[in-house]
Protein backbone atom coordinates (compact mmCIF):
# COMPACT_ATOMS: atom_id res chain seq x y z
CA UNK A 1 202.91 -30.86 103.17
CA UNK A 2 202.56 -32.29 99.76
CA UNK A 3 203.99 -35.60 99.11
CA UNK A 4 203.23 -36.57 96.29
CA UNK A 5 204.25 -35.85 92.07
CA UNK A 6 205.22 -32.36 92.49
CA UNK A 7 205.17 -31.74 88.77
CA UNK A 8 201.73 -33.17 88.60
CA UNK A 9 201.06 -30.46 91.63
CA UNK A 10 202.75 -27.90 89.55
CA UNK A 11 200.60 -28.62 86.56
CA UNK A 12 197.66 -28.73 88.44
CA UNK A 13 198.26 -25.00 90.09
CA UNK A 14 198.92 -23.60 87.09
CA UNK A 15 195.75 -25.05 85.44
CA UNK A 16 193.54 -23.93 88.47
CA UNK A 17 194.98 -20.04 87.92
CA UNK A 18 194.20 -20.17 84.48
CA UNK A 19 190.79 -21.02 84.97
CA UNK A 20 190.53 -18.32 87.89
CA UNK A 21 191.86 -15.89 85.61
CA UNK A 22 189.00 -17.03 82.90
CA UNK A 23 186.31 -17.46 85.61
CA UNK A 24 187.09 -14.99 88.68
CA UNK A 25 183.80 -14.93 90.13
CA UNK A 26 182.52 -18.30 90.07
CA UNK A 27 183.68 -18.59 93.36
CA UNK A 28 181.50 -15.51 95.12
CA UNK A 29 178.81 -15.76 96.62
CA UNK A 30 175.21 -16.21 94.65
CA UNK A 31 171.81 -16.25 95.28
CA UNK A 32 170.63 -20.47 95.74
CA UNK A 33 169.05 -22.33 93.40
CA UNK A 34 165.27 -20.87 92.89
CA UNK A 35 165.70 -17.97 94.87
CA UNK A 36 167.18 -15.57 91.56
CA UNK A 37 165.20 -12.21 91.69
CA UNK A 38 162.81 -11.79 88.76
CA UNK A 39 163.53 -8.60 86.49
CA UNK A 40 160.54 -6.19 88.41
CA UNK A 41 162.28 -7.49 91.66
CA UNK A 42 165.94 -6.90 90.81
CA UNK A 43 164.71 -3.01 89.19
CA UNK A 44 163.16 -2.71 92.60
CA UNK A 45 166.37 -3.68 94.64
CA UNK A 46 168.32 -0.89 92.58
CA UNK A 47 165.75 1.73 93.64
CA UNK A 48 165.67 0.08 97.29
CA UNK A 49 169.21 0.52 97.43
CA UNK A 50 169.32 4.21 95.88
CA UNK A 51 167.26 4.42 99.54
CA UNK A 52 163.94 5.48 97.73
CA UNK A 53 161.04 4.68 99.94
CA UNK A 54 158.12 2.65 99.23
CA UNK A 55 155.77 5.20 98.30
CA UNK A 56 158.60 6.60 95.76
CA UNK A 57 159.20 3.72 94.58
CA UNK A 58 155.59 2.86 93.02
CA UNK A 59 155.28 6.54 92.08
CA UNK A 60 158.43 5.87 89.97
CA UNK A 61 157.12 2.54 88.96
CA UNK A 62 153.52 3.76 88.32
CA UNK A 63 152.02 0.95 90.19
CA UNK A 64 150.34 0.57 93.77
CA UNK A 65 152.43 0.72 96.77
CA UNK A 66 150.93 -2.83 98.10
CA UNK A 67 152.74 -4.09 95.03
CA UNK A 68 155.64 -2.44 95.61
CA UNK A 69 155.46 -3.52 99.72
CA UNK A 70 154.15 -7.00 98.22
CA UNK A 71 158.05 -7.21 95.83
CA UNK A 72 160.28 -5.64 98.72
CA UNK A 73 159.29 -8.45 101.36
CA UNK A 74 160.03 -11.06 98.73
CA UNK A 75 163.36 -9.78 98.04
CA UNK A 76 164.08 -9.19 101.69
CA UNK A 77 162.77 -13.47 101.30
CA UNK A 78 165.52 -14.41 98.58
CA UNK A 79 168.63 -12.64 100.30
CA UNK A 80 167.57 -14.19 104.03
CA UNK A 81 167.65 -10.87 105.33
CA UNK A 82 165.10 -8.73 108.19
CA UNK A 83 166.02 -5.10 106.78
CA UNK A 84 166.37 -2.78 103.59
CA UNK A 85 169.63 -2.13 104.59
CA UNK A 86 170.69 -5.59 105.32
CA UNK A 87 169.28 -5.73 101.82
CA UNK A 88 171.68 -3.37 100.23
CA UNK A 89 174.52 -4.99 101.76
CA UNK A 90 173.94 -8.75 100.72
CA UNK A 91 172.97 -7.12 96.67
CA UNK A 92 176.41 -5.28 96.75
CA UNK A 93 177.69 -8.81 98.26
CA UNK A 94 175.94 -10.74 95.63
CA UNK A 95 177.14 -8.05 93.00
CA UNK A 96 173.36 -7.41 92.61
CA UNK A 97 173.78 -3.67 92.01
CA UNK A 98 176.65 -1.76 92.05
CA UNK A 99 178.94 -1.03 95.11
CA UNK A 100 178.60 3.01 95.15
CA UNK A 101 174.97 2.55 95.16
């Protein structure tokens, strides 16, 4: 229970859902500090999540599948997760790609 200035309360409420209606994801979830993909790794993460393989992947690419192997376990590195799909579900999370990917 709030005990206090109820106006000042009031004000205050009304302040903090006009700045959520300005601002209404700066409360989701992001990637930390340091661990933002780079451009070649967030283009692979789209492709990862349209469930192309590895091999498709550097065709589509055009470079070497070690590369490509070499970007994926990174990215699996930056969103703390074991799995490609694990993968797709913290980028939709993150807003990383889009959800009907």
């Amino acid at each position: 229970d709030w005990d206090g200035n109820k106006a000042w309360r009031k004000r205050l409420m009304a302040a903090v859902r006009t700045q959520a209606a300005f601002y209404p994801h700066f409360l989701e979830p992001r990637l930390a500090p340091g661990e933002e993909l780079t451009p070649t790794e967030l283009q692979i993460l789209h492709l990862l999540c349209a469930d192309k393989s590895n091999a498709e992947i550097a065709q589509i690419m055009d470079v070497k599948l070690p590369t490509v192997k070499t970007h994926v376990s990174h990215i699996l590195e930056k969103l703390d997760v074991k799995r490609r799909a694990e993968a797709k579900t913290a980028a939709k999370k993150l807003h990383l790609v889009q959800d009907d990917l």
